[in-house]
N, C-alpha and C. Protein backbone atom coordinates (compact mmCIF):
# COMPACT_ATOMS: atom_id res chain seq x y z
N UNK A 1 140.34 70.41 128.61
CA UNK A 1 139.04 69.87 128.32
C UNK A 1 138.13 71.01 127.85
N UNK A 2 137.54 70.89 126.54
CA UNK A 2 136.85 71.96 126.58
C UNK A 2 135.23 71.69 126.95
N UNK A 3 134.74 72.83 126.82
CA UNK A 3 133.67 72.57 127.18
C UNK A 3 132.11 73.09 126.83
N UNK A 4 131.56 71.94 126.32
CA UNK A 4 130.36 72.21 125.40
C UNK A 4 128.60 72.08 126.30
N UNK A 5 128.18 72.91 125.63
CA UNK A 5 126.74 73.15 126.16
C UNK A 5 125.82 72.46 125.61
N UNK A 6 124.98 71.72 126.55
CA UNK A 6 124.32 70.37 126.00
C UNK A 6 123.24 71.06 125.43
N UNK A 7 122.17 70.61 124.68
CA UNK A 7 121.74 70.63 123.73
C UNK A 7 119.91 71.76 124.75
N UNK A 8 119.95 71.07 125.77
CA UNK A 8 118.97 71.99 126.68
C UNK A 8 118.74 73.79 127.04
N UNK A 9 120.35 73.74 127.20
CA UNK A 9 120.30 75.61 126.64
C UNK A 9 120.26 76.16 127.82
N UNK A 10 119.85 75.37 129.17
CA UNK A 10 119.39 76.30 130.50
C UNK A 10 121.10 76.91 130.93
N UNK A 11 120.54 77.79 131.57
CA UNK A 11 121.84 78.76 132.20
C UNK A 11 123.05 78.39 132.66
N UNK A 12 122.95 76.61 133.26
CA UNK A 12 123.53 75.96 133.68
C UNK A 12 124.47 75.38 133.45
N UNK A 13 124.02 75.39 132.05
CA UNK A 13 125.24 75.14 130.79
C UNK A 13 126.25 75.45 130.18
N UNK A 14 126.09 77.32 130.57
CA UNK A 14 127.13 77.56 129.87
C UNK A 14 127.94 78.08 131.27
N UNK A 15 129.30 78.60 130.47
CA UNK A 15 130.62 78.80 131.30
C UNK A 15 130.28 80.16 132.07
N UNK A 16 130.37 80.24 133.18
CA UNK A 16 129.96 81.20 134.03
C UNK A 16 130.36 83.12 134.06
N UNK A 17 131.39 82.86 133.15
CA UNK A 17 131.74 84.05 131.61
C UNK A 17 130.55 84.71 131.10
N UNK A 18 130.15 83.72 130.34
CA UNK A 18 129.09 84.19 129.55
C UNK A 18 127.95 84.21 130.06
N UNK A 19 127.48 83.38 131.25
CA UNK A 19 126.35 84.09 131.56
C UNK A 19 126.61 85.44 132.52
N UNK A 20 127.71 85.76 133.06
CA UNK A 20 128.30 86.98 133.17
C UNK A 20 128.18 87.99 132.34
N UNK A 21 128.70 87.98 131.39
CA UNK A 21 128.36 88.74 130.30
C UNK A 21 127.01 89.29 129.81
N UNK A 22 126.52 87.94 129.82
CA UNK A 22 124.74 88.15 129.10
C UNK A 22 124.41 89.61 129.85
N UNK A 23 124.04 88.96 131.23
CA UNK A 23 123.73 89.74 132.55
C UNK A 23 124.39 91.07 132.43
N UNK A 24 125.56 91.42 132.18
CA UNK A 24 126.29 92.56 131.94
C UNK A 24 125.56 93.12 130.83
N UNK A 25 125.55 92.98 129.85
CA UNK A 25 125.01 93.54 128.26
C UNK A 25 123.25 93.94 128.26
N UNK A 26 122.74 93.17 129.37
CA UNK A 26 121.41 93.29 129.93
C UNK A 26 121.18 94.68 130.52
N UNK A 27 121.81 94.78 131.99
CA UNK A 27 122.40 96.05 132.13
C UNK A 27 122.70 97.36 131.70
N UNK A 28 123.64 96.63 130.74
CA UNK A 28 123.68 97.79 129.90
C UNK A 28 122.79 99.02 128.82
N UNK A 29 122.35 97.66 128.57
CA UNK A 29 121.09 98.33 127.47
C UNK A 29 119.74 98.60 128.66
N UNK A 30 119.77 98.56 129.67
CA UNK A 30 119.05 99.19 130.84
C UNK A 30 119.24 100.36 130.86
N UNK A 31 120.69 100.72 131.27
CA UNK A 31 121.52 101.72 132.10
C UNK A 31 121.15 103.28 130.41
N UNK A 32 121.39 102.55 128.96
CA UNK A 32 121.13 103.46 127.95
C UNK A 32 119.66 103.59 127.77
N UNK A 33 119.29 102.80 128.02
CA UNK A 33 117.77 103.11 127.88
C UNK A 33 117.11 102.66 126.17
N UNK A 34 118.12 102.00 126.07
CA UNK A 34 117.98 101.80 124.36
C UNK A 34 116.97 100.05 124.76
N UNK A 35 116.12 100.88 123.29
CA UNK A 35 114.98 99.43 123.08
C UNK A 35 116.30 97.94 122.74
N UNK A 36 115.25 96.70 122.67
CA UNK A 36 116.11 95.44 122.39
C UNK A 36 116.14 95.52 120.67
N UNK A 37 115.54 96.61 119.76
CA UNK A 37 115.78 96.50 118.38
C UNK A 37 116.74 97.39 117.98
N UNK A 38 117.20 98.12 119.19
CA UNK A 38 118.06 99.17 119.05
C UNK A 38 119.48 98.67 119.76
N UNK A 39 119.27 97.22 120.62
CA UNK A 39 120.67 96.88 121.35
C UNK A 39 120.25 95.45 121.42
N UNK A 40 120.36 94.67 120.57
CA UNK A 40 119.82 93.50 120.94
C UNK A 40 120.69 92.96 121.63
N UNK A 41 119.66 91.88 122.87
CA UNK A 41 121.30 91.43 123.34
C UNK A 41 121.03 90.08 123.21
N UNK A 42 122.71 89.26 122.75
CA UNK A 42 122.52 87.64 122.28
C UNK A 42 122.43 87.11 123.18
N UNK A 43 121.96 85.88 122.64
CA UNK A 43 121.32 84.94 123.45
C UNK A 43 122.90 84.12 124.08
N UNK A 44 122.45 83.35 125.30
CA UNK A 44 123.70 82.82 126.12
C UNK A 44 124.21 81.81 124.75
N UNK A 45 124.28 81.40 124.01
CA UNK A 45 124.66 80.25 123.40
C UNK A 45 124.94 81.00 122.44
N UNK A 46 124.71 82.58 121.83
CA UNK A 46 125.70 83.24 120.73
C UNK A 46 127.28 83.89 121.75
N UNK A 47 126.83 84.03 122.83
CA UNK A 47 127.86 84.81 123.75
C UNK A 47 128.78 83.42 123.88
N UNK A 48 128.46 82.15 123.79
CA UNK A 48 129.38 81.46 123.80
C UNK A 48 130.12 81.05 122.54
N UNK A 49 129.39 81.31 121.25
CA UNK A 49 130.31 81.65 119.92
C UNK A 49 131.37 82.74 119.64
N UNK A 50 131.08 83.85 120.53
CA UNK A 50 131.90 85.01 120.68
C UNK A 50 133.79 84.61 120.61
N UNK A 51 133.91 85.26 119.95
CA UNK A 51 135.98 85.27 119.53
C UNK A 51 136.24 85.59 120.58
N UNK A 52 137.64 85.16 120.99
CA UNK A 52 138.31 85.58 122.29
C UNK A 52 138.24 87.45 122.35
N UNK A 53 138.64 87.75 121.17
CA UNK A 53 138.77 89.43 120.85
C UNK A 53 137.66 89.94 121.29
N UNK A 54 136.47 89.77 120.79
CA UNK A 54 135.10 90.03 120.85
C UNK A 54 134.26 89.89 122.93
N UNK A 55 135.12 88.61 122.91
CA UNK A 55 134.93 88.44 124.65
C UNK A 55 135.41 89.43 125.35
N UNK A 56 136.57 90.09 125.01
CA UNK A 56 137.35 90.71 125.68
C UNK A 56 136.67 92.40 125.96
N UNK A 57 136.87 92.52 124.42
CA UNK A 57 135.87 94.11 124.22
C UNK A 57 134.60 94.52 125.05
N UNK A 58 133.88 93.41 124.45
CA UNK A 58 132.39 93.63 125.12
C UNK A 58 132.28 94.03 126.83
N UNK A 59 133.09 93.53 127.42
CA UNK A 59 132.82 93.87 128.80
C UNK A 59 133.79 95.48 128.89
N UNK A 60 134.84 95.23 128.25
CA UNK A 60 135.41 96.87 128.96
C UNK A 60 134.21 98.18 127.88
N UNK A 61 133.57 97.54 126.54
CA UNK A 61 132.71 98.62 126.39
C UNK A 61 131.88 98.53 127.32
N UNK A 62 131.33 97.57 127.76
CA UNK A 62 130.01 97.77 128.74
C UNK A 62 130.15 98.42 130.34
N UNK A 63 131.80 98.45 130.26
CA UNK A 63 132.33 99.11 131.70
C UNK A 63 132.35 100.93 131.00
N UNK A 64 132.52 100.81 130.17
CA UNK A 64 132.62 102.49 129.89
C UNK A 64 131.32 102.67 130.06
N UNK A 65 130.48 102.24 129.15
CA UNK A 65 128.89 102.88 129.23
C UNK A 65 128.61 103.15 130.63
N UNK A 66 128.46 101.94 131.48
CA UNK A 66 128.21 101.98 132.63
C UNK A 66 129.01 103.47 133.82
N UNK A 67 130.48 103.50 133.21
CA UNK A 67 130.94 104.64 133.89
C UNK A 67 131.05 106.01 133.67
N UNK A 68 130.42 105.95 132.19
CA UNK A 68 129.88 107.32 131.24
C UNK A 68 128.21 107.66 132.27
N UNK A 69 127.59 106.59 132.41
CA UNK A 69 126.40 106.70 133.16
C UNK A 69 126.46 107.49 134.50
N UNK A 70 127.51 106.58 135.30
CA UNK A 70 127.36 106.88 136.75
C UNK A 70 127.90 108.67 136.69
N UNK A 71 129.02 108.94 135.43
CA UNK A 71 129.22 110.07 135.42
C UNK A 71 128.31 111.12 135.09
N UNK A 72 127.40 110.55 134.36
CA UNK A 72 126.39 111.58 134.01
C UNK A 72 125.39 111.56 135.57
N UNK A 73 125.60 110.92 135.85
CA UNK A 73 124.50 110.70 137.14
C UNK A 73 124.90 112.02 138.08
N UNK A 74 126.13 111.98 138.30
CA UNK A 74 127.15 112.94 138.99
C UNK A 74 127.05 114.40 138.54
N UNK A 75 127.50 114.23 137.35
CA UNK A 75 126.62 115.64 136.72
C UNK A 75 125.24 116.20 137.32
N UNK A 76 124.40 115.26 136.71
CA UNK A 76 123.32 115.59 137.46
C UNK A 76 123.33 116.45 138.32
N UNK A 77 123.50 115.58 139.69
CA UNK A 77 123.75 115.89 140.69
C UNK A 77 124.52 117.10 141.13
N UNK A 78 125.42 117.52 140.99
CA UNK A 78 125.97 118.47 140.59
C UNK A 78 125.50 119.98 140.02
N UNK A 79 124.59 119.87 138.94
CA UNK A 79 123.91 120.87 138.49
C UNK A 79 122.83 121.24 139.75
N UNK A 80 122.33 119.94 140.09
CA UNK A 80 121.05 120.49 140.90
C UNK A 80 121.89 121.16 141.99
N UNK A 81 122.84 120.65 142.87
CA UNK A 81 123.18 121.87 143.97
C UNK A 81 123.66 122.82 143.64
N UNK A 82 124.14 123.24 142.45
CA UNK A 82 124.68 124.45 142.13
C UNK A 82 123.21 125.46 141.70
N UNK A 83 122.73 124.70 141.10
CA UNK A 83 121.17 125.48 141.21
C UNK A 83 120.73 125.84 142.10
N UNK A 84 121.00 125.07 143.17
CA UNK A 84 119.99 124.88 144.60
C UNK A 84 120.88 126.31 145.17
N UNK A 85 122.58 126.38 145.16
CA UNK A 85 123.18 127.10 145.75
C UNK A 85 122.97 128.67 144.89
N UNK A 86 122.71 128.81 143.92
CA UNK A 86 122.46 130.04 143.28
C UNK A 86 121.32 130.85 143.71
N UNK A 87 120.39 129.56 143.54
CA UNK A 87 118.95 130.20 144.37
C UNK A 87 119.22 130.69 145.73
N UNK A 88 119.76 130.17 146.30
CA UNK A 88 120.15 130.25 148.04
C UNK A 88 120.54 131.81 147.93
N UNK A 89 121.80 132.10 147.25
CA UNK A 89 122.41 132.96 147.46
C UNK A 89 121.50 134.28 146.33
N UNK A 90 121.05 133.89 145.92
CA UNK A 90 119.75 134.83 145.63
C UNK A 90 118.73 135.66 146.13
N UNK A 91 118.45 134.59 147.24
CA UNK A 91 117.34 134.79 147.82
C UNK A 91 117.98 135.15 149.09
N UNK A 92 119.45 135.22 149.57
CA UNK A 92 120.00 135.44 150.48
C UNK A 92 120.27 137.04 150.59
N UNK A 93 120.49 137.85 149.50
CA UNK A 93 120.96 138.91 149.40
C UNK A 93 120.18 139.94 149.43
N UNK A 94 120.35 140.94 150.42
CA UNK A 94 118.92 141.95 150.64
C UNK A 94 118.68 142.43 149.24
N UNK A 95 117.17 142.51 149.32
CA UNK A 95 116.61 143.69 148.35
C UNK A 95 116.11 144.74 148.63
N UNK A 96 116.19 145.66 147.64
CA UNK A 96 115.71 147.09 147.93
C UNK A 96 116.64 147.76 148.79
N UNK A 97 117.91 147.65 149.00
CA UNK A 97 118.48 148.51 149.65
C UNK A 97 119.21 149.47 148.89
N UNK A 98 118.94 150.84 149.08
CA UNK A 98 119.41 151.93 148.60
C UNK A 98 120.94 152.27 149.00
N UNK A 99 122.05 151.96 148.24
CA UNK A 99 123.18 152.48 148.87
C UNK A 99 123.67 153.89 148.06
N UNK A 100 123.03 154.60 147.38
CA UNK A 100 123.37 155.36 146.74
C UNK A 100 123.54 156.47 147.85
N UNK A 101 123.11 156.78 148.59
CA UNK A 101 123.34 157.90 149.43
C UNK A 101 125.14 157.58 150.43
N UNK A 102 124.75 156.56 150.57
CA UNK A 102 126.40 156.02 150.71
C UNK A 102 127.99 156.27 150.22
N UNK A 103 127.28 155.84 148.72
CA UNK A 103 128.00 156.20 147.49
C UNK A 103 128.25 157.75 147.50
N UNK A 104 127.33 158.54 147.23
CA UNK A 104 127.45 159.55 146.98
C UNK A 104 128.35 160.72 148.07
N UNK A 105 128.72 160.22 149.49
CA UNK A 105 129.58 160.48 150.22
C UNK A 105 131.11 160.65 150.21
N UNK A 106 130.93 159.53 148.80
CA UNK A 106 132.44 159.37 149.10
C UNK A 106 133.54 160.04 147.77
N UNK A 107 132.59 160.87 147.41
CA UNK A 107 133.72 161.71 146.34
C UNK A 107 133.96 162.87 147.23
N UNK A 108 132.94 163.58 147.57
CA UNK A 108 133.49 164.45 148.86
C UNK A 108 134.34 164.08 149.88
N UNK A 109 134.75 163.22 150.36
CA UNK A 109 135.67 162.81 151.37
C UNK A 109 136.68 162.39 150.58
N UNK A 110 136.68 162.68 149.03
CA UNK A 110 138.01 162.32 148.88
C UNK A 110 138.48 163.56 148.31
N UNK A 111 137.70 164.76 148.30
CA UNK A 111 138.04 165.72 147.74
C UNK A 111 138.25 166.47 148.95
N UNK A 112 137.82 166.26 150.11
CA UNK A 112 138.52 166.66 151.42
C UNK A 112 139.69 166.37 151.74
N UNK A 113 140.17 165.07 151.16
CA UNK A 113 141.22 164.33 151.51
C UNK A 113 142.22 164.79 150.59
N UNK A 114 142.17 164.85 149.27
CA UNK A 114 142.87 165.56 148.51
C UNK A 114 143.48 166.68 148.78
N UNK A 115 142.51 167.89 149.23
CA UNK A 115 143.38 168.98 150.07
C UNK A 115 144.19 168.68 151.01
N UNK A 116 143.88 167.84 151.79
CA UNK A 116 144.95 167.60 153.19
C UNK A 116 146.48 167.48 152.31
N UNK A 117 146.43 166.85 151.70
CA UNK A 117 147.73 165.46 150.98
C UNK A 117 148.27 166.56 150.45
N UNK A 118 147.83 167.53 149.45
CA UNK A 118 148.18 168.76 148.53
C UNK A 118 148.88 169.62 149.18
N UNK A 119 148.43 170.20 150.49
CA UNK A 119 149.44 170.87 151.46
C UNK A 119 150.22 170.45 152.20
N UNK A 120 150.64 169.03 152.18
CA UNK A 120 151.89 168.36 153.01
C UNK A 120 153.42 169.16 152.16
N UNK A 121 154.19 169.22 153.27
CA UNK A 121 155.34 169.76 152.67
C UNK A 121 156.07 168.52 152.37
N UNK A 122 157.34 168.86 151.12
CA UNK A 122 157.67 167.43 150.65
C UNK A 122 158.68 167.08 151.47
N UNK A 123 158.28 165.64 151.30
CA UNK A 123 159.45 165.09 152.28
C UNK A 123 161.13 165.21 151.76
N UNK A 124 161.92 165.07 153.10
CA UNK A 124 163.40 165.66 153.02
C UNK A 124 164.28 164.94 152.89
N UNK A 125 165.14 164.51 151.66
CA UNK A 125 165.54 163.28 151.41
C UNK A 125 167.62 163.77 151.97
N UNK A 126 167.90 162.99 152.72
CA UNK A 126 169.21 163.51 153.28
C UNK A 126 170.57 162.24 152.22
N UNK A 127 171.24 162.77 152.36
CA UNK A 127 171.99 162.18 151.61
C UNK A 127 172.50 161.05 152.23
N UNK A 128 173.63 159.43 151.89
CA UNK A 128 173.69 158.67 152.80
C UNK A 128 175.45 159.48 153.24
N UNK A 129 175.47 158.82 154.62
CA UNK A 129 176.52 159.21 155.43
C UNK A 129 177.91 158.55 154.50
N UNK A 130 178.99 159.54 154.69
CA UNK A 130 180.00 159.27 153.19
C UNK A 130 181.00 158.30 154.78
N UNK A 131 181.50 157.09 153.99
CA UNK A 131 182.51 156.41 154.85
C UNK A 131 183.60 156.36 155.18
């Protein structure tokens, strides 16, 4: 049986698809932010002229947009704690501390150390025991 939309037009009428859809495509052009001259969306009684092909598409594009969105949302989100965590660790790390006197310790202790190593006698390599 198929089934036709009486001549009144209210919501009631059509197949619960398409006012699915409408509602979806509504959404959508929410979620982009795009004006209605920039995404118009048809009226319930063109969504019920729609080709089976055309039925089909429209919702998995309107599932991408929608999951291109939530991904950008995530992004978002994302940037800001990594911001938030840069600052942290920014503002975490002493300033003004002088380690150069530190630094400067340690070529002498290796030039102390160097002598030690320089006067080791070499080690005595024995041959292995013959069987």
């Amino acid at each position: 049986m198929e089934y036709l939309p009486s001549a009144s037009g209210s919501v009631a009428d059509f197949e619960p698809e398409d006012s699915h859809l409408h509602h979806f495509y509504l959404k959508t052009r929410q979620l982009t932010g795009l004006t209605a001259e920039q995404l118009p969306v048809p009226s319930l009684s063109e969504i019920g002229d729609v080709s089976l092909a055309d039925s089909t598409i429209l919702p998995l594009l309107c599932s991408l947009v929608h999951a291109m969105s939530a991904m950008g949302k995530e992004m978002e989100e994302l940037n800001l704690q990594t911001s938030d965590l840069e600052s942290r660790v920014a503002n975490s790390l002493p300033q003004g501390v002088d380690h150069s006197t530190q630094l400067n310790q340690i070529p002498s202790s290796l030039g102390d150390l160097s002598h030690r190593v320089a006067h080791l006698p070499p080690a005595q390599v024995s041959a292995p025991p013959l069987a």
